[in-house]
Protein backbone atom coordinates (compact mmCIF):
# COMPACT_ATOMS: atom_id res chain seq x y z
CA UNK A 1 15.57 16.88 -1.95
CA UNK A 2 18.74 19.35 -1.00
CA UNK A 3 18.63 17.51 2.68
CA UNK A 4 18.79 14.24 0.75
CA UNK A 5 21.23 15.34 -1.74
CA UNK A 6 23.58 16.45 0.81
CA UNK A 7 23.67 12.87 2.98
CA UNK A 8 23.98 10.87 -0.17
CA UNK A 9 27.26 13.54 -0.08
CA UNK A 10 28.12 12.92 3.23
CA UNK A 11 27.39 8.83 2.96
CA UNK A 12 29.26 8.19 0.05
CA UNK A 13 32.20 10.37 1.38
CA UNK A 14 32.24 8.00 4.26
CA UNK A 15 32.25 4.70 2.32
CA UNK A 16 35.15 6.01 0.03
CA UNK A 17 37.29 7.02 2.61
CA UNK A 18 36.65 3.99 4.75
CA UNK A 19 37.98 2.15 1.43
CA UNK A 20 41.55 2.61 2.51
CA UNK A 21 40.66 1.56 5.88
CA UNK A 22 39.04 -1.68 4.58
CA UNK A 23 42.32 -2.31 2.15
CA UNK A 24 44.90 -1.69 4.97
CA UNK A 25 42.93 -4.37 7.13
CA UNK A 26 43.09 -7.01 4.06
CA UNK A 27 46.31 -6.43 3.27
CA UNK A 28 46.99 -8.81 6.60
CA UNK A 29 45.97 -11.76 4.52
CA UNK A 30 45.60 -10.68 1.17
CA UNK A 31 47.91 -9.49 -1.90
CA UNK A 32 46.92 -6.37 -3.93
CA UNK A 33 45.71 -7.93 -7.16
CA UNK A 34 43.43 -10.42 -4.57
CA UNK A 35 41.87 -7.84 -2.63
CA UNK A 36 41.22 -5.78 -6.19
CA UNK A 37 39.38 -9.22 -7.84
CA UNK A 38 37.70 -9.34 -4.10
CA UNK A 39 36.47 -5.73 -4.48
CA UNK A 40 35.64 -6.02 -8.14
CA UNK A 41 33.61 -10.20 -7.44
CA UNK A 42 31.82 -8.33 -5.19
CA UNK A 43 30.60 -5.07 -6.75
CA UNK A 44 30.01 -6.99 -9.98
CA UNK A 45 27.16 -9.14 -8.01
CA UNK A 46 26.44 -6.09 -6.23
CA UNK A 47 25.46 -4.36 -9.41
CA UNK A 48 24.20 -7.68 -10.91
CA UNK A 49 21.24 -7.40 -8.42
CA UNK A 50 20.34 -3.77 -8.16
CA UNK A 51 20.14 -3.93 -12.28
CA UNK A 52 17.21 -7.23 -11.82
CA UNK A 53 15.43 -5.73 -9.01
CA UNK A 54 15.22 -2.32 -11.49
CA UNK A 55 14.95 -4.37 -14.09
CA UNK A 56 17.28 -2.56 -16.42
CA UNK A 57 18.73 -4.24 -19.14
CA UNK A 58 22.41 -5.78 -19.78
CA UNK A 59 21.79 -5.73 -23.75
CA UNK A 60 25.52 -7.64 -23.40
CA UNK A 61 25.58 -7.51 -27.07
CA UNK A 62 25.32 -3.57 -26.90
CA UNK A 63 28.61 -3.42 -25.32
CA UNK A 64 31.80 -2.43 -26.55
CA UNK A 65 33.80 -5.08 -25.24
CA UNK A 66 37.52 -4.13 -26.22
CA UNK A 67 37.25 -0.85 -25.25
CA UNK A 68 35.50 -1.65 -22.35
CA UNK A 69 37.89 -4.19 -21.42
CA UNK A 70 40.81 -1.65 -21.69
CA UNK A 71 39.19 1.29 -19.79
CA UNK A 72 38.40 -1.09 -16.85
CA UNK A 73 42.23 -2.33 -16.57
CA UNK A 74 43.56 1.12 -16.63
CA UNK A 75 40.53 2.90 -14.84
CA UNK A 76 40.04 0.14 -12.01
CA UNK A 77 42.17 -3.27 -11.97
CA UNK A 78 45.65 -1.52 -11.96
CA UNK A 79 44.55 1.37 -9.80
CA UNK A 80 43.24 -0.69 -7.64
CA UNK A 81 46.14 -3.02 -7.04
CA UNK A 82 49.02 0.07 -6.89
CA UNK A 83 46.33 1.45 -4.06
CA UNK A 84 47.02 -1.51 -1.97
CA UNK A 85 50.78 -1.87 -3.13
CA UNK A 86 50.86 1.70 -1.74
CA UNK A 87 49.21 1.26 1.53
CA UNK A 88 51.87 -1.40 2.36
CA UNK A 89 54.33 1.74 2.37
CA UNK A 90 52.12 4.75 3.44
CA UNK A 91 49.23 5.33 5.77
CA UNK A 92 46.07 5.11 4.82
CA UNK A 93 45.59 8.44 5.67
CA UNK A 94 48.35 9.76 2.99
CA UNK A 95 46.72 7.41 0.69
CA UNK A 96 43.93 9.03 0.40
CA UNK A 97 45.41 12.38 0.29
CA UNK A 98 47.26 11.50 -2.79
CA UNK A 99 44.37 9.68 -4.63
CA UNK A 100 42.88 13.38 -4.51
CA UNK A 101 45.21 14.32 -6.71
CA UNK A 102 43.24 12.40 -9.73
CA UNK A 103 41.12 15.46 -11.30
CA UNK A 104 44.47 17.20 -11.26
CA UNK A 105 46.09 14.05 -13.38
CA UNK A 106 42.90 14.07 -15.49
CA UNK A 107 43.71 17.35 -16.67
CA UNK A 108 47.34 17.15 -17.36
CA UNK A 109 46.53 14.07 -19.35
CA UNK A 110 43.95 15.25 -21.13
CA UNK A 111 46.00 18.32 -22.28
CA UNK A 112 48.65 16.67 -23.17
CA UNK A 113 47.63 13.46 -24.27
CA UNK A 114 44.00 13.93 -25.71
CA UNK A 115 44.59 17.51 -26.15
CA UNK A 116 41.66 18.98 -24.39
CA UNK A 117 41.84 22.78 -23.83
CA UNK A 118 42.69 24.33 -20.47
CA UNK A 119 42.60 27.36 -18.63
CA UNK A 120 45.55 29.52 -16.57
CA UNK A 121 43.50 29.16 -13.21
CA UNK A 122 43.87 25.67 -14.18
CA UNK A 123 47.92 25.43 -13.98
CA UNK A 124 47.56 27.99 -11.26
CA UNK A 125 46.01 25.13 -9.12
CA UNK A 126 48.00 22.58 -10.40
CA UNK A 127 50.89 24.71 -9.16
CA UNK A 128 49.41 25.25 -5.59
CA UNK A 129 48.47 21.25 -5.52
CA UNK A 130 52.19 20.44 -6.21
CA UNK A 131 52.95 22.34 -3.46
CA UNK A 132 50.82 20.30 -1.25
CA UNK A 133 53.05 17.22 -2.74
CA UNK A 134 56.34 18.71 -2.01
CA UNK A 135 54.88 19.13 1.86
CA UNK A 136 53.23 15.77 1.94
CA UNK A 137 57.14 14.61 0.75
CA UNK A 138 58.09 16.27 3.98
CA UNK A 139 61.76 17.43 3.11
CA UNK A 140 64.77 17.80 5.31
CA UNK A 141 68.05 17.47 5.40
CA UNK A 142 68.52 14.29 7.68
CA UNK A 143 66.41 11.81 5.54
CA UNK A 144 65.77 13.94 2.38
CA UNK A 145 62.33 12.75 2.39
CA UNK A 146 60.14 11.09 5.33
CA UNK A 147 57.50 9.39 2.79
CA UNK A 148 58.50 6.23 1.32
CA UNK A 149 59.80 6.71 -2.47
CA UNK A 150 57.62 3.94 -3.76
CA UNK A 151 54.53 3.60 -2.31
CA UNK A 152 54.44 7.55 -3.27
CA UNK A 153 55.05 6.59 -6.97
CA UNK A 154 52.52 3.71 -6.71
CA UNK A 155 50.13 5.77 -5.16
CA UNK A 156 51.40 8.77 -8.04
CA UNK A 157 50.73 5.81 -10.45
CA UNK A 158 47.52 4.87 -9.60
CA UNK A 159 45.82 8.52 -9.89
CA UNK A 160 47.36 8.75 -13.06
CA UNK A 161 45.53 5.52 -14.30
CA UNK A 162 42.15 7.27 -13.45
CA UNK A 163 43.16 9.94 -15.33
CA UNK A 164 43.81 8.12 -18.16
CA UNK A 165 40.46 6.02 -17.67
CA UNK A 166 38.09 8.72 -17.53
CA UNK A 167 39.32 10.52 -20.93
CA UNK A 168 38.64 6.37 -22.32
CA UNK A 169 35.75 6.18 -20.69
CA UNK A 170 34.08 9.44 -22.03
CA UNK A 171 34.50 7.11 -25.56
CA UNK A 172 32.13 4.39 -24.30
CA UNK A 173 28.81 5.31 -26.13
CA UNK A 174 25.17 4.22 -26.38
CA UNK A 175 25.65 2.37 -22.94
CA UNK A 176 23.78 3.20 -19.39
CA UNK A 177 25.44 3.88 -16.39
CA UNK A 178 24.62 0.44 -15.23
CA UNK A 179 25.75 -0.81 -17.80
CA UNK A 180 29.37 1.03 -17.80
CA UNK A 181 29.47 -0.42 -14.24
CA UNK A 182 28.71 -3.99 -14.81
CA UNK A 183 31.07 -3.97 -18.12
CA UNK A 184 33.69 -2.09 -15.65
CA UNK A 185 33.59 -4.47 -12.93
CA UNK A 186 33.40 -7.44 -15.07
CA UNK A 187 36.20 -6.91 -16.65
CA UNK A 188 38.08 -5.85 -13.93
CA UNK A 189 37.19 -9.10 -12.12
CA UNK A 190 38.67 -10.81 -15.02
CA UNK A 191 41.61 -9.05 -14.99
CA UNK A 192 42.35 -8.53 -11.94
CA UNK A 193 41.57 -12.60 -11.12
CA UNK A 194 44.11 -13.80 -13.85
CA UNK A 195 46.90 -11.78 -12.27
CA UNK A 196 46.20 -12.78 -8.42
CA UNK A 197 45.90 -16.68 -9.84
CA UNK A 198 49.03 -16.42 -11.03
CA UNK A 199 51.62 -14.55 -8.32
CA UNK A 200 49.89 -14.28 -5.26
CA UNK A 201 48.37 -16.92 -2.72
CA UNK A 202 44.57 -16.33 -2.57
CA UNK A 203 43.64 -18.40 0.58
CA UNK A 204 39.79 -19.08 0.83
CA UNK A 205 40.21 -20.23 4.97
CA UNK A 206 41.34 -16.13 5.51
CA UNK A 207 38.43 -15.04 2.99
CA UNK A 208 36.05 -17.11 5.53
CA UNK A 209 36.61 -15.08 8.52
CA UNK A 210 34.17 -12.46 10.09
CA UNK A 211 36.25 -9.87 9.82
CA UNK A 212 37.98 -9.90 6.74
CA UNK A 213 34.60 -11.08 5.01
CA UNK A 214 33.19 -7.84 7.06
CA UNK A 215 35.87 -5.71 4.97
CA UNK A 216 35.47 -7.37 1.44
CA UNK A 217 31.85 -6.41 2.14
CA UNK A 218 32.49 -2.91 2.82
CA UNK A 219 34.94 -2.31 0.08
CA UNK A 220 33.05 -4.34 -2.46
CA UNK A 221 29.40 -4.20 -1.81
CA UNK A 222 29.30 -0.40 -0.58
CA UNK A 223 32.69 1.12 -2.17
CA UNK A 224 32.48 -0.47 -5.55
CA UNK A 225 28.57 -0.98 -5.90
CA UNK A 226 26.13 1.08 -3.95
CA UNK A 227 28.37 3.89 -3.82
CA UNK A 228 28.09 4.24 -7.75
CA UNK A 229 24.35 4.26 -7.34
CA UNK A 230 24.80 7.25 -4.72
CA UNK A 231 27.54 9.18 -7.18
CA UNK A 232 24.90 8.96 -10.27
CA UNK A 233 22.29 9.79 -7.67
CA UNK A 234 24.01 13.03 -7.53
CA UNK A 235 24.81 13.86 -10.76
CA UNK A 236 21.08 13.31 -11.84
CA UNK A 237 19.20 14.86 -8.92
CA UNK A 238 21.84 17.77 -8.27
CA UNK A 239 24.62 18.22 -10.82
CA UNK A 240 27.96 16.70 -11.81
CA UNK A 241 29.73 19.79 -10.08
CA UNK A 242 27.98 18.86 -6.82
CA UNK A 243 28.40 15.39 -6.76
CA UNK A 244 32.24 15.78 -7.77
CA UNK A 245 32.22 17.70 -3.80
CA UNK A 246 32.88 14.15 -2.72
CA UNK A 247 36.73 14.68 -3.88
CA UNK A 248 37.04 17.25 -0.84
CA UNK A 249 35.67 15.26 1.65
CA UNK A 250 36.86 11.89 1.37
CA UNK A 251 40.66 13.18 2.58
CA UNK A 252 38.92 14.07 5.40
CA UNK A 253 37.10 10.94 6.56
CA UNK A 254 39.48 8.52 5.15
CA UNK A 255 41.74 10.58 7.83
CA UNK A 256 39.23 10.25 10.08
CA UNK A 257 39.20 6.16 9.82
CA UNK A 258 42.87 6.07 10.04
CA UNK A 259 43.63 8.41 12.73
CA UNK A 260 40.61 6.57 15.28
CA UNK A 261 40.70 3.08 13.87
CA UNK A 262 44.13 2.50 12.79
CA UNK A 263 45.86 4.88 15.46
CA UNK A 264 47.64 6.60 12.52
CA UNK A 265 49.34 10.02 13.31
CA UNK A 266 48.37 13.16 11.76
CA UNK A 267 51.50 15.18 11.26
CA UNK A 268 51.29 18.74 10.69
CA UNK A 269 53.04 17.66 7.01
CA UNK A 270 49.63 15.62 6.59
CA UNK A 271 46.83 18.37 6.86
CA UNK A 272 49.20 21.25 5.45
CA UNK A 273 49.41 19.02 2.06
CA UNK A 274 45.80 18.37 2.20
CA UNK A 275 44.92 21.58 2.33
CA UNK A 276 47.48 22.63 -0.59
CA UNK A 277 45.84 19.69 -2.77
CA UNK A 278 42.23 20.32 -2.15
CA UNK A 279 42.89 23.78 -2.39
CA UNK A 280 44.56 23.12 -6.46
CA UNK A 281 41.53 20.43 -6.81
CA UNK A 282 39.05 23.80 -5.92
CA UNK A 283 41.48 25.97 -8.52
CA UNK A 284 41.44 23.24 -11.41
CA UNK A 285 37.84 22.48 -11.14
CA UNK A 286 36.47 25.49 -10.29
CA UNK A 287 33.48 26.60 -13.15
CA UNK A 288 33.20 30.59 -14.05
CA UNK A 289 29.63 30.71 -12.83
CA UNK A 290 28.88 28.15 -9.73
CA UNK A 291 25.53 26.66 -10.25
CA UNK A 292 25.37 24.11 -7.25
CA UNK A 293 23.41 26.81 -4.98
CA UNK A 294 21.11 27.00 -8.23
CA UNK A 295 20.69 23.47 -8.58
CA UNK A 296 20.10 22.69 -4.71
CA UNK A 297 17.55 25.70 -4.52
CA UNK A 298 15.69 24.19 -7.88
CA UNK A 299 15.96 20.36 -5.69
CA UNK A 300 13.86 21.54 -2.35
């Protein structure tokens, strides 16, 4: 079960970091609200199957639907569309980098909005991460900063919508998993679909092509549908703290797209504010007594 746990790990790191690589190639042909109703259409009839072939129920009626409704615009729709606002200013690569920055979000807004408690190794990471950012920002004196001002702040924007979205989510009750993700991605379709409809040209002739078809696959069918069944895999057969190792790795590979598929450069700015960030994710997140040895000993 450990070998198992750790390439559902290594799999799902993959799929999320090739996520930026799929939205950098749609962005081509597509606007940001499209290719976030694209991703959502097709993880919401990704989902739709795997819950008949399991045969697990909807029980629609079961549903919060407001709340729902509101945690799947701020925790997916808008996210989703400032990612690929973003990645028409940065690299995919930096994209990525920032979006690892979420748990640190969730914690500042769950302080100071939801006021959850904290810890002083956990504004001692914070600290280190924003460090990372200043790098990443890559200061000098010629062009004050080589990162573009606003796809930073839409990228900045977007993590701080998931942080928001996870302390609503944690106030969804009496529903499944699969039933959070259905609700999520229906909604988000819904959402996301009224505002591409309305400012941006969705043109079904470049939806038909291999290759952009190939990418709404990948981003829809494997980043927003089997890749929750492989998070949830790891929170139930390891432990949340193992399957939240994903955050650390998907940097990496999302890197790794860029860099060999996309040609993007990896400045010295790039890895030195990766490390800085993961290193304050490690800080923030870290527990008092590590149980994921435990828990993959327990698993062989």
């Amino acid at each position: 079960m450990a070998r198992l746990l750790f390439l559902a790990l290594f799999v799902l790191s993959l799929i999320w970091g090739g996520s930026f690589f799929f939205i950098k190639q749609l962005l081509r042909d597509f606007g940001p609200w499209t290719i976030a109703f694209l991703r959502s259409s097709f993880g919401l009839i990704t989902i739709t199957v795997i819950m008949l072939v399991l045969r697990k129920p909807f029980e629609l009626r079961k549903i919060q639907w407001m709340p729902m409704a509101i945690m799947a615009l701020v925790n997916t729709a808008i996210p989703w569309a400032l990612i690929g606002f973003s990645e028409t200013k940065l690299t995919s690569g930096m994209a990525s980098i920032l979006n690892a920055t979420t748990p640190l979000w969730t914690i500042v807004v769950g302080a100071l909005v939801f006021k959850t408690a904290t810890n002083r190794m956990q504004w001692i990471g914070m600290g280190v991460a924003f460090l990372g950012l200043i790098i990443l920002l890559d200061i000098n004196p010629h062009s004050i900063i080589s990162v573009d001002v606003l796809g930073f702040l839409s990228m900045m924007a977007a993590t701080l919508c998931y942080a928001f979205g996870s302390q609503l989510s944690r106030r969804l009750k009496e529903v499944s998993m699969y039933q959070i993700t259905f609700g999520t991605l229906l909604s988000a379709m819904l959402g996301s679909g009224a505002v591409a409809f309305t400012v941006e040209p969705v043109s079904l002739q470049h939806l038909a092509s291999f290759a952009n078809m190939a990418m709404v696959i990948g981003l829809g069918v494997f980043g927003s549908g089997i890749a929750y069944i492989l998070f949830y895999f790891m929170v139930q057969k390891g432990s949340p703290q193992f399957a939240t190792m994903v955050t650390y790795l998907v940097p990496a590979t999302a890197l790794i797209w860029g860099s060999t598929l996309l040609n993007e450069p990896l400045h010295w700015s790039l890895l030195a504010g990766l490390a800085f960030i993961l290193g304050g994710v490690f800080l923030t997140t870290r527990k008092p007594a590590q149980r994921t040895a435990a828990v993959l000993k327990e698993a062989e």
